[in-house]
N, C-alpha and C. Protein backbone atom coordinates (compact mmCIF):
# COMPACT_ATOMS: atom_id res chain seq x y z
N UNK A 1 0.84 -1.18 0.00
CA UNK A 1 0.00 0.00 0.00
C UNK A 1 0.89 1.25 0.00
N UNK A 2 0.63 2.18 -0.83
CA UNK A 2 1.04 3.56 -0.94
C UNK A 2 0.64 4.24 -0.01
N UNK A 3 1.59 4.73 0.65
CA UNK A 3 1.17 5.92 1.60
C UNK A 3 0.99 7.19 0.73
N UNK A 4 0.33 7.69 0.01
CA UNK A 4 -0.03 8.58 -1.08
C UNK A 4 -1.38 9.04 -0.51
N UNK A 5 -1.90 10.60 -0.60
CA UNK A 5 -2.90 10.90 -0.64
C UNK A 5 -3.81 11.16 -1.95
N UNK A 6 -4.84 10.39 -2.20
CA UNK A 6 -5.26 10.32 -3.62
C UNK A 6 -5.73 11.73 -4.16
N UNK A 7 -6.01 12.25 -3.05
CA UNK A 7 -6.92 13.84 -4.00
C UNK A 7 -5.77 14.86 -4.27
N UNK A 8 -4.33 15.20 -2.69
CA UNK A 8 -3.79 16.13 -3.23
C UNK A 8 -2.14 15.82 -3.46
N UNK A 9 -1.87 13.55 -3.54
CA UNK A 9 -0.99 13.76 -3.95
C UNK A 9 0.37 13.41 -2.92
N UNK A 10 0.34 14.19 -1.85
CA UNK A 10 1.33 14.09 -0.49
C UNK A 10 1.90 12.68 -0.54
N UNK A 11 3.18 12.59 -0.65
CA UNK A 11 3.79 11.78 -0.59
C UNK A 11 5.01 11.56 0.49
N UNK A 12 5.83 10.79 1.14
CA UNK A 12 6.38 10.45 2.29
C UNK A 12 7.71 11.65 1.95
N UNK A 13 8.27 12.49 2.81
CA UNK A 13 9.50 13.30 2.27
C UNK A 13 10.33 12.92 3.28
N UNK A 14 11.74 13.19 2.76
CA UNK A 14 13.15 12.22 3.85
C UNK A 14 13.46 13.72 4.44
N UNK A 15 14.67 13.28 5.42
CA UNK A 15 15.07 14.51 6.01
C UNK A 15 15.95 13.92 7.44
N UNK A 16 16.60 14.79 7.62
CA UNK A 16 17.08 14.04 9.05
C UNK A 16 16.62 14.16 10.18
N UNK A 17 16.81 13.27 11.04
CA UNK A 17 17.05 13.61 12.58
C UNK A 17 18.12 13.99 12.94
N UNK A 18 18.37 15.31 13.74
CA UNK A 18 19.33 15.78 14.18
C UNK A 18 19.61 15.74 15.29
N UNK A 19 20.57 14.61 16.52
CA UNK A 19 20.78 14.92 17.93
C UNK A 19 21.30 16.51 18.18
N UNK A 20 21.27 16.32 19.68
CA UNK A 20 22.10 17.28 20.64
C UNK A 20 23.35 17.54 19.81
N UNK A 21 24.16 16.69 19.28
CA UNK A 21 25.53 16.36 19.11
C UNK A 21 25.80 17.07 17.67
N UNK A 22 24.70 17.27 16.95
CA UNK A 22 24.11 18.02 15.59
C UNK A 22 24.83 16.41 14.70
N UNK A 23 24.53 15.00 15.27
CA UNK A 23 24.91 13.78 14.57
C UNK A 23 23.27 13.60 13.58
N UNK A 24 23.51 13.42 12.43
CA UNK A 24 22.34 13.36 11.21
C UNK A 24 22.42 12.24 10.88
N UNK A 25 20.99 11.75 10.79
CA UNK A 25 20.47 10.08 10.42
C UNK A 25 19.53 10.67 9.54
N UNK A 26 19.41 10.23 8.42
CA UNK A 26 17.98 10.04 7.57
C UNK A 26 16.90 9.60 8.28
N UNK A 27 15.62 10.06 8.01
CA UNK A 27 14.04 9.86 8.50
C UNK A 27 13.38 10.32 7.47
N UNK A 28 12.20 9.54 7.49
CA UNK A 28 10.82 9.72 6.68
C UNK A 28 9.83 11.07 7.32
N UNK A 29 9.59 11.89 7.16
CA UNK A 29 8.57 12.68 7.54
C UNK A 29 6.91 11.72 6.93
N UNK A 30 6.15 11.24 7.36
CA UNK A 30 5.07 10.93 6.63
C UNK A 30 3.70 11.50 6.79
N UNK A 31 2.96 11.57 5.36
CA UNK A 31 1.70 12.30 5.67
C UNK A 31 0.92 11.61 6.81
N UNK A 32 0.07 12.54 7.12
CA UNK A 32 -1.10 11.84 8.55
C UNK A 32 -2.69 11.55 7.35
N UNK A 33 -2.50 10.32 7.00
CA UNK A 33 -3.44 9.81 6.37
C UNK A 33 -4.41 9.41 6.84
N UNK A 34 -5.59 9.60 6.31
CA UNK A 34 -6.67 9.12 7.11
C UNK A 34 -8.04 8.28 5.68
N UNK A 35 -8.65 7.47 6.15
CA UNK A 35 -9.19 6.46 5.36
C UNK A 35 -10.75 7.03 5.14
N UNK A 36 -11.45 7.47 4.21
CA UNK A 36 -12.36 8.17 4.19
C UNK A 36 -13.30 7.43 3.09
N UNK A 37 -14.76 7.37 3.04
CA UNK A 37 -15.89 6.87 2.69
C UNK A 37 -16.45 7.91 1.27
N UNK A 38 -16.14 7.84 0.39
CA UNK A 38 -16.97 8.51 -0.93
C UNK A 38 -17.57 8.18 -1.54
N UNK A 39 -18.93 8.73 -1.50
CA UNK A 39 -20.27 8.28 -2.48
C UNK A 39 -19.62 8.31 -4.31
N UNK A 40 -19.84 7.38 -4.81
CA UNK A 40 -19.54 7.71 -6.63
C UNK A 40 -21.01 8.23 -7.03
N UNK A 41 -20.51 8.91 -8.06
CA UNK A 41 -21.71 9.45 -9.05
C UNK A 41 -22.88 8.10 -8.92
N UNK A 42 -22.55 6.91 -9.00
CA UNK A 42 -23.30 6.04 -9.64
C UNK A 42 -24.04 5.12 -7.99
N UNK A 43 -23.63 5.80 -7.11
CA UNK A 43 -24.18 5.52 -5.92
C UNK A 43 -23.72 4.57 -4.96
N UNK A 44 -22.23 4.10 -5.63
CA UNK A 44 -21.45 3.31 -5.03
C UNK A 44 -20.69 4.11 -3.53
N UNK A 45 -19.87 3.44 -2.96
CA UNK A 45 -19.24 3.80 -2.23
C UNK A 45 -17.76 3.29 -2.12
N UNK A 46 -16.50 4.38 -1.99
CA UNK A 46 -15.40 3.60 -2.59
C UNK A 46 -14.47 3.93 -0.71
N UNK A 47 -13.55 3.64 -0.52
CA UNK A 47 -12.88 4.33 0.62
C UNK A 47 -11.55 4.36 0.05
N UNK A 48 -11.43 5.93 0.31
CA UNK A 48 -9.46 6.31 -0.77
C UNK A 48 -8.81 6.99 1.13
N UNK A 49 -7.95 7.17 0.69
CA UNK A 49 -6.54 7.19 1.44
C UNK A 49 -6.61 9.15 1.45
N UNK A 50 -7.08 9.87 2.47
CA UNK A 50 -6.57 11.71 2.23
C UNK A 50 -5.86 12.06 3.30
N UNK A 51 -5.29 12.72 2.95
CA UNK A 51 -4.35 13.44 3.88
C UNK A 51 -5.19 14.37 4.99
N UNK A 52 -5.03 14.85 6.35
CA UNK A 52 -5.83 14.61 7.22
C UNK A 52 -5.80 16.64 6.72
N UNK A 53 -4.62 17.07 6.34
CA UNK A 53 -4.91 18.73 5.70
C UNK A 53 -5.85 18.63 4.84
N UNK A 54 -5.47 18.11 3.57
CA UNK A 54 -6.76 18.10 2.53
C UNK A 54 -8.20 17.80 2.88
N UNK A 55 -8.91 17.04 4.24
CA UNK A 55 -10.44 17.17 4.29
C UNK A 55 -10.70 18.43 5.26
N UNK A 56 -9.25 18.82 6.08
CA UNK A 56 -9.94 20.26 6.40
C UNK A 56 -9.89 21.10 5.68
N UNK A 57 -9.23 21.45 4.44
CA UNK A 57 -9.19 22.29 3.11
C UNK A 57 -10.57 21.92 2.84
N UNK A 58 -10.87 20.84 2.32
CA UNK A 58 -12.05 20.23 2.05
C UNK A 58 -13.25 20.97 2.55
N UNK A 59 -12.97 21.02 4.11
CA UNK A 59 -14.42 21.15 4.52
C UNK A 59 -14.53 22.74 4.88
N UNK A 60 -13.31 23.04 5.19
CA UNK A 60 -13.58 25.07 4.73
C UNK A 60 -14.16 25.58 3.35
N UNK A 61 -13.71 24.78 2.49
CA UNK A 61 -14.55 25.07 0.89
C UNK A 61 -15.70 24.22 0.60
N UNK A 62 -16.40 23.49 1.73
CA UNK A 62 -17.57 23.09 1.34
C UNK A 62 -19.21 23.96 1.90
């Protein structure tokens, strides 16, 4: 499974962890995905993968 958000995309970005010591390890930053329920045109119901920013974008423009 893709950690991908289907509507805006967000994908996992690297970066380090930095100790006290300023010693750098690579890390994943990952989106905060969340599993959500969408009616289709045709009255189905599908569940996609959104990023937990994009349904509050979402729901300020609804």
């Amino acid at each position: 499974m893709a950690r991908v958000c289907a509507i805006s995309g967000k994908k996992p970005m690297s970066g380090n962890n930095v100790s006290h010591a300023k010693n750098r390890t690579r890390r994943r930053f990952l989106p905060n995905l969340r599993i959500v329920r969408v009616t289709l045109e045709d009255g189905s119901t599908k569940r996609i993968k959104v990023a937990a920013s994009t349904l509050r974008t979402m729901k300020k423009h609804s």
